[in-house]
N, C-alpha and C. Protein backbone atom coordinates (compact mmCIF):
# COMPACT_ATOMS: atom_id res chain seq x y z
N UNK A 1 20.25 -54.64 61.63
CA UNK A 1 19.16 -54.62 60.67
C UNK A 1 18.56 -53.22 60.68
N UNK A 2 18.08 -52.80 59.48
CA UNK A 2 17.63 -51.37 59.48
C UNK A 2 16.53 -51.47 59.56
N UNK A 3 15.80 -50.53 60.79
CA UNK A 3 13.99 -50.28 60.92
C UNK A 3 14.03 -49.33 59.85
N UNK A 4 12.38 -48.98 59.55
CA UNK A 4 11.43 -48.59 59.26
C UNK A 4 11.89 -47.25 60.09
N UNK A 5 12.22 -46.66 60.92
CA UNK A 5 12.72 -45.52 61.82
C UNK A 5 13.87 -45.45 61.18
N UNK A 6 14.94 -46.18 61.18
CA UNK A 6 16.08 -45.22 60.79
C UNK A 6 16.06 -45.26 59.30
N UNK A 7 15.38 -45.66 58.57
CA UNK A 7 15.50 -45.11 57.00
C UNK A 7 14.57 -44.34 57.22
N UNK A 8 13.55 -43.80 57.69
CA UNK A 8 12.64 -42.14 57.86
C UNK A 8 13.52 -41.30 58.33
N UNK A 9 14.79 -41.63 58.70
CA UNK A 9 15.75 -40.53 58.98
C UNK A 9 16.60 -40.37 58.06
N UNK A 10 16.23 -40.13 57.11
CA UNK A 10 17.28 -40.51 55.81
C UNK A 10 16.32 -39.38 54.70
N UNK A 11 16.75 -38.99 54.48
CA UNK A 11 15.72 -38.29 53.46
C UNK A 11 16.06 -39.09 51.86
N UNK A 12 17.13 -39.67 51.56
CA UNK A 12 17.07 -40.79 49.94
C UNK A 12 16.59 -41.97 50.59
N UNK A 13 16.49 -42.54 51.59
CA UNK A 13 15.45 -43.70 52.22
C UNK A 13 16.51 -44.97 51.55
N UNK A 14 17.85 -44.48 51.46
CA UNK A 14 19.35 -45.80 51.25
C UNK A 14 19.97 -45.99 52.45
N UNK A 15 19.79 -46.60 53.27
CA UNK A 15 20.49 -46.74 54.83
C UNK A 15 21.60 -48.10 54.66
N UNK A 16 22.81 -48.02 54.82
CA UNK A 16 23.42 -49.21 54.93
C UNK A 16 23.18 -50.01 56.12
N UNK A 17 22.91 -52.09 55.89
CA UNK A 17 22.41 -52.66 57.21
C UNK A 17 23.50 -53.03 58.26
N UNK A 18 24.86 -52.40 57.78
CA UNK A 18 25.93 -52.60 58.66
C UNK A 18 26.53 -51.49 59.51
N UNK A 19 25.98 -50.86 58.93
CA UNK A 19 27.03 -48.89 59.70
C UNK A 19 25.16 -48.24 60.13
N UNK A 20 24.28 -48.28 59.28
CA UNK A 20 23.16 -47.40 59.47
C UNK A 20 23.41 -45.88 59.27
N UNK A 21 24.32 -45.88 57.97
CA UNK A 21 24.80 -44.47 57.74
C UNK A 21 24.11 -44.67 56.12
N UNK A 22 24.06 -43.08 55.66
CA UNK A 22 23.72 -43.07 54.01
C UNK A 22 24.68 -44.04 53.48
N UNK A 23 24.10 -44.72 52.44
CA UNK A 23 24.84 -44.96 50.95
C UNK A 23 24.66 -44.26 49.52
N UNK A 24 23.84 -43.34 49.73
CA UNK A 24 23.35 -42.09 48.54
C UNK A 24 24.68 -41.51 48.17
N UNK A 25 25.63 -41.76 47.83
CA UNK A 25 27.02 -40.49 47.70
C UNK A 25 26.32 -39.23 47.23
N UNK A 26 25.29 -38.99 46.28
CA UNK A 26 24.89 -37.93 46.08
C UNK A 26 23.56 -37.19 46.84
N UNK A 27 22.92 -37.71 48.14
CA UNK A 27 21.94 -37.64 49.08
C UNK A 27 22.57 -36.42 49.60
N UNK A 28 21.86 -35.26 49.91
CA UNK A 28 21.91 -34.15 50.39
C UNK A 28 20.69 -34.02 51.68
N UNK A 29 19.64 -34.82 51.50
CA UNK A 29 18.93 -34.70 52.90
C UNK A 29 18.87 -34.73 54.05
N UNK A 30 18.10 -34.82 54.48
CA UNK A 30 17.50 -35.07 56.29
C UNK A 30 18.65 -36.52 56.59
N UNK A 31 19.64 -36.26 57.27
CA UNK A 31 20.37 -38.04 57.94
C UNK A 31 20.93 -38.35 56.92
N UNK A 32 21.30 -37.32 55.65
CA UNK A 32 22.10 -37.40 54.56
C UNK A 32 23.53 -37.39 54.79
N UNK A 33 24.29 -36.63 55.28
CA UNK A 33 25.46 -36.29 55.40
C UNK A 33 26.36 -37.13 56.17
N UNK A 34 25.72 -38.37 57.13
CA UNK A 34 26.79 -39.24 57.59
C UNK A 34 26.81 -40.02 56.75
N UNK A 35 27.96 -40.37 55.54
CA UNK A 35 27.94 -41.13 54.54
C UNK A 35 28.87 -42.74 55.27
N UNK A 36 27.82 -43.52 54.70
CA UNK A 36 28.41 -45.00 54.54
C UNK A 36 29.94 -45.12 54.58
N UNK A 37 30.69 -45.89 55.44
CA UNK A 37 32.19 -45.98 55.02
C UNK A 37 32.31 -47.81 54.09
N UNK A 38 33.38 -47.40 53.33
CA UNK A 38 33.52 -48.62 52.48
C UNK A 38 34.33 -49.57 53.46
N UNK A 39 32.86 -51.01 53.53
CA UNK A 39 33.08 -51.61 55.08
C UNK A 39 33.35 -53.08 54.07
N UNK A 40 33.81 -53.93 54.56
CA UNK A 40 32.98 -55.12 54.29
C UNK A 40 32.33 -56.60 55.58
N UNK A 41 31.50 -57.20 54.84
CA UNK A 41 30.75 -57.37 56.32
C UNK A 41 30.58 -58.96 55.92
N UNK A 42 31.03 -59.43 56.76
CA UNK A 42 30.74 -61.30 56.68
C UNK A 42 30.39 -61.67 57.25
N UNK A 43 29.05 -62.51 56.51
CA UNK A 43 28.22 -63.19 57.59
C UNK A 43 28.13 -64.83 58.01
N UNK A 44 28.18 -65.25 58.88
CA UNK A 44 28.13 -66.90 58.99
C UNK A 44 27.09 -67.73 59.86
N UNK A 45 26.35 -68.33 59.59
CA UNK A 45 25.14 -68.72 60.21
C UNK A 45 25.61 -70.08 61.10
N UNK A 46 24.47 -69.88 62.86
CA UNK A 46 24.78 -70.23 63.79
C UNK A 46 25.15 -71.95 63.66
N UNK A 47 25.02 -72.07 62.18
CA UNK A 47 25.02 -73.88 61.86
C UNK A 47 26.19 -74.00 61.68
N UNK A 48 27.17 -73.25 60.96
CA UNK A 48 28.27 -72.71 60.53
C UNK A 48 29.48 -72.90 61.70
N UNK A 49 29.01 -73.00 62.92
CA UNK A 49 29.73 -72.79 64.07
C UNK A 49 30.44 -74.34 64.55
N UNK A 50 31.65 -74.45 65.15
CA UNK A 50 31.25 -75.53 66.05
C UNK A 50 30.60 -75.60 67.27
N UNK A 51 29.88 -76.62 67.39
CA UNK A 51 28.85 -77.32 68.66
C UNK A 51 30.29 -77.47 69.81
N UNK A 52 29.75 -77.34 70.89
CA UNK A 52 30.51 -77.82 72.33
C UNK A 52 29.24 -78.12 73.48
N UNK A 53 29.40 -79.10 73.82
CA UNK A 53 28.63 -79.62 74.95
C UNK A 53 28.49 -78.68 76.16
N UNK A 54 27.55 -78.69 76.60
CA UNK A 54 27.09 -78.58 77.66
C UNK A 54 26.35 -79.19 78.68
N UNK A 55 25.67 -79.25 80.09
CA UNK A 55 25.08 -79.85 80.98
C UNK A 55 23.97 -80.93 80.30
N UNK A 56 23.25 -79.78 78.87
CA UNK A 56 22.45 -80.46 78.54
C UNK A 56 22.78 -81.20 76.81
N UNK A 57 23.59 -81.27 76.85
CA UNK A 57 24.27 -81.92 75.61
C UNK A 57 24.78 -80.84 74.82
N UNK A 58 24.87 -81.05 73.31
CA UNK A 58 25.21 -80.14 71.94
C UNK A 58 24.34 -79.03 71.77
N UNK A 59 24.73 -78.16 71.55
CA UNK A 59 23.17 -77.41 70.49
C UNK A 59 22.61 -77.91 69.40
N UNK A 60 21.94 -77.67 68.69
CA UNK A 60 21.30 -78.89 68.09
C UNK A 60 20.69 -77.05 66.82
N UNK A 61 20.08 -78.10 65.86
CA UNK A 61 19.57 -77.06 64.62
C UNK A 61 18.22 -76.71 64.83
N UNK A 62 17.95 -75.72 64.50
CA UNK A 62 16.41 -75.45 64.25
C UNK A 62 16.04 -75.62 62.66
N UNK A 63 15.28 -76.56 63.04
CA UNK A 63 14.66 -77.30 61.20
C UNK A 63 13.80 -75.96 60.61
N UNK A 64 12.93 -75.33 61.61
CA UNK A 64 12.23 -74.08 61.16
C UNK A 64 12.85 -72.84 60.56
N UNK A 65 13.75 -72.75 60.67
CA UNK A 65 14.65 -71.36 59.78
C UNK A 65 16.40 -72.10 59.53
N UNK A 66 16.68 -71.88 58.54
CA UNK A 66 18.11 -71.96 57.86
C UNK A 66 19.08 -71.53 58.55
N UNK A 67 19.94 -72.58 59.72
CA UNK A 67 21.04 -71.77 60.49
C UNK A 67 20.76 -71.49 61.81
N UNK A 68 19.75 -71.55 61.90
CA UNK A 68 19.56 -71.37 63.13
C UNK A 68 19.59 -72.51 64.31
N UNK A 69 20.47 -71.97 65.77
CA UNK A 69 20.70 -72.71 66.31
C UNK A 69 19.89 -73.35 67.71
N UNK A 70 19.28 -74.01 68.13
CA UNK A 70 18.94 -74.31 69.57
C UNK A 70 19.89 -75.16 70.44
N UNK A 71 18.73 -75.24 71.79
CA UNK A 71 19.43 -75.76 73.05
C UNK A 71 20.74 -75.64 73.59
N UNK A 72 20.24 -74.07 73.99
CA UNK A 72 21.09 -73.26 74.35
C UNK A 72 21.02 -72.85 75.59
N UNK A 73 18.97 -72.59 75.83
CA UNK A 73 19.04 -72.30 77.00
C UNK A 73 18.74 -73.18 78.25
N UNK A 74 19.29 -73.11 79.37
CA UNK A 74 19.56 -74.23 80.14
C UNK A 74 20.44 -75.00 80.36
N UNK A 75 21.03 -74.72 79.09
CA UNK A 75 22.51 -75.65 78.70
C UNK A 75 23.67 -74.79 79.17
N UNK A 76 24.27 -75.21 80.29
CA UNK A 76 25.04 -73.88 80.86
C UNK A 76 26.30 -74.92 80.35
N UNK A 77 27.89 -74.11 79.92
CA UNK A 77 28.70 -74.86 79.13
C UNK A 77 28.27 -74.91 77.47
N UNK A 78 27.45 -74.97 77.29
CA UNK A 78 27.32 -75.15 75.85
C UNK A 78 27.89 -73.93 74.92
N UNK A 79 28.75 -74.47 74.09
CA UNK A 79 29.85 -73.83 72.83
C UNK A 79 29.02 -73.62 71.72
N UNK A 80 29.11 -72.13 70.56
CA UNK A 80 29.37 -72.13 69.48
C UNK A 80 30.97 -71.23 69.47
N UNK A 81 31.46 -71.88 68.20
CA UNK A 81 33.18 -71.37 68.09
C UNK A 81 32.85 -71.35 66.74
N UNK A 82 33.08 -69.83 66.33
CA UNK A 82 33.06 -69.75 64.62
C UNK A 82 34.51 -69.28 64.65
N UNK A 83 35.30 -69.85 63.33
CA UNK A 83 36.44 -69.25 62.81
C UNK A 83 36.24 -68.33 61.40
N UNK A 84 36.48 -66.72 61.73
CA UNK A 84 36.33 -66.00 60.90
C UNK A 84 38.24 -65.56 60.71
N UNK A 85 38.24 -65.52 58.79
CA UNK A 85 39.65 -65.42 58.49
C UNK A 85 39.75 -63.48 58.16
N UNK A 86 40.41 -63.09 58.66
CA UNK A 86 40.84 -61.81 58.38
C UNK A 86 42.13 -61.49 57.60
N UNK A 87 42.05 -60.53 56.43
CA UNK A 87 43.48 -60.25 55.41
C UNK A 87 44.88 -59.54 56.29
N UNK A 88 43.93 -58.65 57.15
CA UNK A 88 45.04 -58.00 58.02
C UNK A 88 44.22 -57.47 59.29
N UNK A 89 44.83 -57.29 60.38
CA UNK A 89 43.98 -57.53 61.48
C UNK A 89 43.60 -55.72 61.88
N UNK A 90 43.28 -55.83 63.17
CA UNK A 90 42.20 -54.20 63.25
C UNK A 90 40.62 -54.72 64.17
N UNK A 91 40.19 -53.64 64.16
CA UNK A 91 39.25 -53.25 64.87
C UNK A 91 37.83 -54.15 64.17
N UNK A 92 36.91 -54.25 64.60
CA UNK A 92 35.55 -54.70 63.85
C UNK A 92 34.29 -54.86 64.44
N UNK A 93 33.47 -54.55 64.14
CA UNK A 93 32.11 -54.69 64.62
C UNK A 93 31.98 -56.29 64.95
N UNK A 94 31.08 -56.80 66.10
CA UNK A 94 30.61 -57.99 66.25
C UNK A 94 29.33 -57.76 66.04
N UNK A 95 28.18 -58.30 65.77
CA UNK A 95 26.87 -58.31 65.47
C UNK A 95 26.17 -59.72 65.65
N UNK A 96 25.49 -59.86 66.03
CA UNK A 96 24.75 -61.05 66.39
C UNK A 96 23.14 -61.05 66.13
N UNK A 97 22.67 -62.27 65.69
CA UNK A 97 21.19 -62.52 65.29
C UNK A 97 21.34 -63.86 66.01
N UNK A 98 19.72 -62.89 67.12
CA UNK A 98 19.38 -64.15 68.29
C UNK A 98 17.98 -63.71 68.16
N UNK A 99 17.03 -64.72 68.76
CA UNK A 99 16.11 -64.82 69.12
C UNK A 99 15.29 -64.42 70.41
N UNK A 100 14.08 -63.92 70.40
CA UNK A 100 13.83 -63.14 71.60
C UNK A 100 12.58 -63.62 72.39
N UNK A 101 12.87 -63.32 73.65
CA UNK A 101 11.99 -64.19 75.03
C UNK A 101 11.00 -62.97 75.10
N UNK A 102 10.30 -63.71 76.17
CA UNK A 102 9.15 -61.95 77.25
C UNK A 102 9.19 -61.00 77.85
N UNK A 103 11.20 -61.37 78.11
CA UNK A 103 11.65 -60.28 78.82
C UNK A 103 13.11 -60.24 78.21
N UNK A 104 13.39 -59.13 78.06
CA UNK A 104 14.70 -58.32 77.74
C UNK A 104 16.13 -59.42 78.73
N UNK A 105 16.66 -59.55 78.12
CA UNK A 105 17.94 -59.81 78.70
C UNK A 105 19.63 -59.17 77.83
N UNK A 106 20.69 -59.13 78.87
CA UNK A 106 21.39 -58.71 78.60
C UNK A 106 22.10 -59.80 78.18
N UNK A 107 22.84 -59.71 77.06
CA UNK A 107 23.60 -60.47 76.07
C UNK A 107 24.59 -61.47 76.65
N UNK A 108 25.27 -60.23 77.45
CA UNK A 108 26.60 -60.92 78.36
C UNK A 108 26.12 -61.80 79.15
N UNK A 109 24.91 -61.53 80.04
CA UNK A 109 24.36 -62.35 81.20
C UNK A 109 24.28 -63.59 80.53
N UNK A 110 23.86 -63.72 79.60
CA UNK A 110 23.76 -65.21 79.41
C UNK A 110 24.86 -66.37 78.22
N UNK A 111 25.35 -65.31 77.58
CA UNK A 111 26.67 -65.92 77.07
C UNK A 111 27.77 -65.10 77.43
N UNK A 112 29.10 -65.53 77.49
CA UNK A 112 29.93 -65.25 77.47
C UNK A 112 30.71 -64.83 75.90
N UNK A 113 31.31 -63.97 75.53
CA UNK A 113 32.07 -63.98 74.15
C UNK A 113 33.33 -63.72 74.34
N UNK A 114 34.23 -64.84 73.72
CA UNK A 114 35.63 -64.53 73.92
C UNK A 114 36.03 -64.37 72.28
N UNK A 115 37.46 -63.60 72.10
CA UNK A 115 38.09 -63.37 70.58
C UNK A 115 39.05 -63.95 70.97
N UNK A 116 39.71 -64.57 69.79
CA UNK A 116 41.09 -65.61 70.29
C UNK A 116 41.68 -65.61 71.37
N UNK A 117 40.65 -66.30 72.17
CA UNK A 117 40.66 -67.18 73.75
C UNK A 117 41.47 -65.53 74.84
N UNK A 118 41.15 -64.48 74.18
CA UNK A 118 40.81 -63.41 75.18
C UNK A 118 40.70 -63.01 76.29
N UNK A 119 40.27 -62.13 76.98
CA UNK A 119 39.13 -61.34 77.66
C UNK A 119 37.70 -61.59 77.13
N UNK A 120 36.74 -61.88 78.32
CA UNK A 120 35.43 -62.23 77.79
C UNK A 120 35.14 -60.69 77.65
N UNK A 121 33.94 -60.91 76.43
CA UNK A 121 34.07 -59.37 75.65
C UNK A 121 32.63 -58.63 76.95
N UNK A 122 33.23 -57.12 76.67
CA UNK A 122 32.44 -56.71 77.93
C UNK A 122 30.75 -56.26 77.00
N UNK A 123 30.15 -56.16 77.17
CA UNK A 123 29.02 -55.25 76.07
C UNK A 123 27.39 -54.83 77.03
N UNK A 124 26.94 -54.10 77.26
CA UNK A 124 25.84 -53.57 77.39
C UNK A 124 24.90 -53.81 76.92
N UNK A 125 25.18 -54.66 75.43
CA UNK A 125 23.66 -54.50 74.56
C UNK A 125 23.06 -55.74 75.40
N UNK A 126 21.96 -55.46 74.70
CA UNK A 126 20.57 -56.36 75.38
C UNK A 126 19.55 -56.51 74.20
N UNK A 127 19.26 -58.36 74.49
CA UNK A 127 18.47 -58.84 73.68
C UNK A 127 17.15 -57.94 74.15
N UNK A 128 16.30 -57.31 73.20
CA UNK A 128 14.95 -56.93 73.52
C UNK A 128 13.96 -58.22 74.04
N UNK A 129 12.88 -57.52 74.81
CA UNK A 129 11.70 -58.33 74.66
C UNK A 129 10.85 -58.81 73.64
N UNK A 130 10.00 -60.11 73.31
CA UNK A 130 9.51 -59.90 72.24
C UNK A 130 8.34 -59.17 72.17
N UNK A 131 8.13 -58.53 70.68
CA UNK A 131 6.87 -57.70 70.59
C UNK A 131 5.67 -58.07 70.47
N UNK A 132 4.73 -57.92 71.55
CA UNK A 132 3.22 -58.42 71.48
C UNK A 132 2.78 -58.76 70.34
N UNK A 133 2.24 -60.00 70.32
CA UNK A 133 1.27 -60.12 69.21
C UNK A 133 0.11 -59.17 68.88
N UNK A 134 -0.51 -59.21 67.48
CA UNK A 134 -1.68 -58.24 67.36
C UNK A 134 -2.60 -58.22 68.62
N UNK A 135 -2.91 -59.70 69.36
CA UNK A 135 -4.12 -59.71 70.11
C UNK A 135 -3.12 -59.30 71.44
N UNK A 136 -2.32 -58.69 71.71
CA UNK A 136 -1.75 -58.10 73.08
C UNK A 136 -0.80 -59.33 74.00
N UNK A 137 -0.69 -60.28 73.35
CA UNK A 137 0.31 -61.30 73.90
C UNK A 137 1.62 -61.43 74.05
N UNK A 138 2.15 -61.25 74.86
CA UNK A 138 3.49 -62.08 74.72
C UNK A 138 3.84 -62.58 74.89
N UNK A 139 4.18 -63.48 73.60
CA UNK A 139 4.71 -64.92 73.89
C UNK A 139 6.66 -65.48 73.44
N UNK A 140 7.19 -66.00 73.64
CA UNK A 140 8.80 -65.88 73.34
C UNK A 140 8.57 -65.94 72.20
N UNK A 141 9.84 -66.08 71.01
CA UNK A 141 9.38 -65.71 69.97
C UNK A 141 11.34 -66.17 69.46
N UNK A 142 11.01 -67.92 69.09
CA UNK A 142 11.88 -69.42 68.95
C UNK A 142 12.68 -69.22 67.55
N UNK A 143 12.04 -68.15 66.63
CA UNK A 143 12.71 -68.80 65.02
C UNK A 143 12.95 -67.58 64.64
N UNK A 144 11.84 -66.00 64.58
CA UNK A 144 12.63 -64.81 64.36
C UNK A 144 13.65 -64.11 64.86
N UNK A 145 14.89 -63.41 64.07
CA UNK A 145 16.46 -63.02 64.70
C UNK A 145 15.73 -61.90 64.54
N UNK A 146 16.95 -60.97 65.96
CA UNK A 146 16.95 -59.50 66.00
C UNK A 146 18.63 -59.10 65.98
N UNK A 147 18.96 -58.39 65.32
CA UNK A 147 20.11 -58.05 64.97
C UNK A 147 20.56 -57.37 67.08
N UNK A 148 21.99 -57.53 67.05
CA UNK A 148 22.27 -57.20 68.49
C UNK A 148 24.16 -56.98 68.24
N UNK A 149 24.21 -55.49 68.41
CA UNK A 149 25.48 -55.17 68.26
C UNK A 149 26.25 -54.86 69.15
N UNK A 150 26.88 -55.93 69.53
CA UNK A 150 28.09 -56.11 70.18
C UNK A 150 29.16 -55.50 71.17
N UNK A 151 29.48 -54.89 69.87
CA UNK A 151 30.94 -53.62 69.88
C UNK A 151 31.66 -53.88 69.13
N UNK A 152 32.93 -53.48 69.62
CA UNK A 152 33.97 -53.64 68.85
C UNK A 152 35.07 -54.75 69.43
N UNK A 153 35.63 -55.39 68.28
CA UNK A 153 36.54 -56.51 68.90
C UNK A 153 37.71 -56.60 67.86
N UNK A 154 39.16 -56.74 68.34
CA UNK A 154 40.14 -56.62 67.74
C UNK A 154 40.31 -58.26 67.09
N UNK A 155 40.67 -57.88 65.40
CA UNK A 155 40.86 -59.31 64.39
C UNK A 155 42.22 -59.07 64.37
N UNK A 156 42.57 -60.44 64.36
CA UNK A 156 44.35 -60.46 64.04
C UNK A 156 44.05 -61.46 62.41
N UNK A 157 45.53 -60.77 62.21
CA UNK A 157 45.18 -60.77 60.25
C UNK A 157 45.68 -62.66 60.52
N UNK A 158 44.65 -63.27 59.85
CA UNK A 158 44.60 -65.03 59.82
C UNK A 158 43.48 -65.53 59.93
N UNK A 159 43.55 -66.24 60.43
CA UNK A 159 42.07 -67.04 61.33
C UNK A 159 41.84 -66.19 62.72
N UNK A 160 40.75 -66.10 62.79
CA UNK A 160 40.30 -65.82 64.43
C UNK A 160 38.96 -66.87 65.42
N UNK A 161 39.43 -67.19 66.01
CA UNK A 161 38.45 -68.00 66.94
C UNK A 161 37.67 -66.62 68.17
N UNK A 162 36.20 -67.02 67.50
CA UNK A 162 35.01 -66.21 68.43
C UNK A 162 33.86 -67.71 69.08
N UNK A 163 34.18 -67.56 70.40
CA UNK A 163 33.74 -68.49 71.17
C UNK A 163 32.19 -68.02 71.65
N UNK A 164 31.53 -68.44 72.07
CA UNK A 164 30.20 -67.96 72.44
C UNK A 164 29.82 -69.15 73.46
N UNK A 165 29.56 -68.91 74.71
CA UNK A 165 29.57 -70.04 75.58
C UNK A 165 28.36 -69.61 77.05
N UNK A 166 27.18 -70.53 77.01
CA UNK A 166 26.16 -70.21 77.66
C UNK A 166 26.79 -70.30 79.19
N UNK A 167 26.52 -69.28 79.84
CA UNK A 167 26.80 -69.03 81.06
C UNK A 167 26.34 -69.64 82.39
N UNK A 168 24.65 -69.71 81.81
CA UNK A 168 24.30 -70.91 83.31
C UNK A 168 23.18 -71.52 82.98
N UNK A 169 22.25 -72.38 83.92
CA UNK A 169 21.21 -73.37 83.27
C UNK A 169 20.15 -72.48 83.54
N UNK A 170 19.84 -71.24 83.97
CA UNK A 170 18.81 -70.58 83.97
C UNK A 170 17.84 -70.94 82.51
N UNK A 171 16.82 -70.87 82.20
CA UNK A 171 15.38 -70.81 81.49
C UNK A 171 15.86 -69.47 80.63
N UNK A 172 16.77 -68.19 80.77
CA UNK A 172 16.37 -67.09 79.98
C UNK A 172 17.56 -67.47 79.11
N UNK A 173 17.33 -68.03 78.04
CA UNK A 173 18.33 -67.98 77.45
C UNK A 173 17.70 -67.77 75.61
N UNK A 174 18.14 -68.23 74.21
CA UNK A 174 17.68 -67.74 73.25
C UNK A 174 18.09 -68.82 72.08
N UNK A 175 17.65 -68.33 70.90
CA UNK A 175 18.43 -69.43 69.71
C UNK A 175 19.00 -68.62 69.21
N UNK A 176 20.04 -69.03 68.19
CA UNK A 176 21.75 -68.11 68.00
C UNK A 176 21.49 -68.43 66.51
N UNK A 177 21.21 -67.15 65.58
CA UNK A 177 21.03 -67.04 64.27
C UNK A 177 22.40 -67.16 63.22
N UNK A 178 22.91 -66.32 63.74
CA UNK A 178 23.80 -65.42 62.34
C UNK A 178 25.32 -64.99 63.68
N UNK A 179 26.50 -64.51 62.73
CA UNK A 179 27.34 -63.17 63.51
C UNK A 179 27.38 -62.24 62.47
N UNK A 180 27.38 -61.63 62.36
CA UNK A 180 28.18 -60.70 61.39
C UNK A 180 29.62 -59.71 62.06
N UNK A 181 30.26 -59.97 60.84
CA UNK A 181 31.59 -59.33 61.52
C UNK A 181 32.05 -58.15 60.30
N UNK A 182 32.02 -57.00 60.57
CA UNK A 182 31.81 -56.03 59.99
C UNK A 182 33.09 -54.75 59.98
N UNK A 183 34.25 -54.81 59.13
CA UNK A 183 35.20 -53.98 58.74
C UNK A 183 35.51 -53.12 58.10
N UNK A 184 36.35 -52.34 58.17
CA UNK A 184 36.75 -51.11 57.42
C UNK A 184 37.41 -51.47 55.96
N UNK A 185 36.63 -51.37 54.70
CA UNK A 185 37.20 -52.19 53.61
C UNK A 185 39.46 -52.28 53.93
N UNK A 186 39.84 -51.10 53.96
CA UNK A 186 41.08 -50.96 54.36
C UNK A 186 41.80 -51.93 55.18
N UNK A 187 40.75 -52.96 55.62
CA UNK A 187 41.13 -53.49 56.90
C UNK A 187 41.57 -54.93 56.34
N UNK A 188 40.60 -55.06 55.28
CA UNK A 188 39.48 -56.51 54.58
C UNK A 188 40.96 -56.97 53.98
């Protein structure tokens, strides 16, 4: 998702929400010159997925936002498995929209991600903390997504199975929005 920061780095203020590069072809400014590549980007919401049990049953829907998934955390074992179809296979962004606690956690720590039954995918990123309320609070924060990018993960041209599987019954865990899976049009 594009902040408010990286389109002030943009001098035409056109940021693409998948690369965070210009889409101006004719933008000559400030954060002008890394131009957009012709990507395409598919998105599928966490309802979209199949459910797999865990300790503490299914994941279950959040009635408060469209797609969005709960009972996740605590639920150590618990599955989402989306099948995304690819024209010809290659490289691709993973992207994820989750929901955010009081404290920062790392992505991997609490799910696992496999690509057609794989290597669990390795990644660094980390869910942020959530941001204080006006009156200085922080409280978790159940129904708004924060975009959380992945890396890169190899599509084989067909169907692909992306597994997502909660790691343990710990309390830090999140609700599972969106994926986005994001390619080199060439690829599409």
């Amino acid at each position: 998702m594009t902040s408010a920061t990286d389109i002030s780095d943009h001098g035409c203020n056109s940021v693409c929400d998948d690369c965070g590069k210009c889409t101006d072809a004719d933008g000559t400014g400030l954060g002008c010159t890394d131009k957009c590549a012709d990507h395409v980007s598919v998105t599928l919401k966490g309802s979209e997925a199949k459910f797999g049990e865990g300790v503490k049953g299914e994941p279950n829907l959040e009635v408060q936002r469209d797609g969005l998934v709960g009972n996740l955390s605590e639920n150590e074992g618990a599955t989402l498995t989306f099948t995304v179809n690819s024209e010809a296979g290659g490289s691709a962004r993973l992207i994820v929209g989750v929901t955010t606690r009081t404290t920062a956690i790392k992505f991997t720590e609490s799910m696992s991600v496999s690509v057609n039954s794989g290597e669990p995918l390795v990644s660094g990123a980390e869910v942020p903390a959530t941001v204080p309320e006006e009156s200085g609070k922080v409280v978790d924060n159940w129904y708004d997504t924060v975009e959380i990018d992945l890396g890169e993960i190899t599509l084989n041209a067909g169907d692909n199975t992306i597994v997502f599987t909660r790691l343990s019954a710990d309390a830090n865990g999140f609700n599972f929005g969106y994926i986005r899976i994001v390619t080199d049009n060439a690829q599409a």
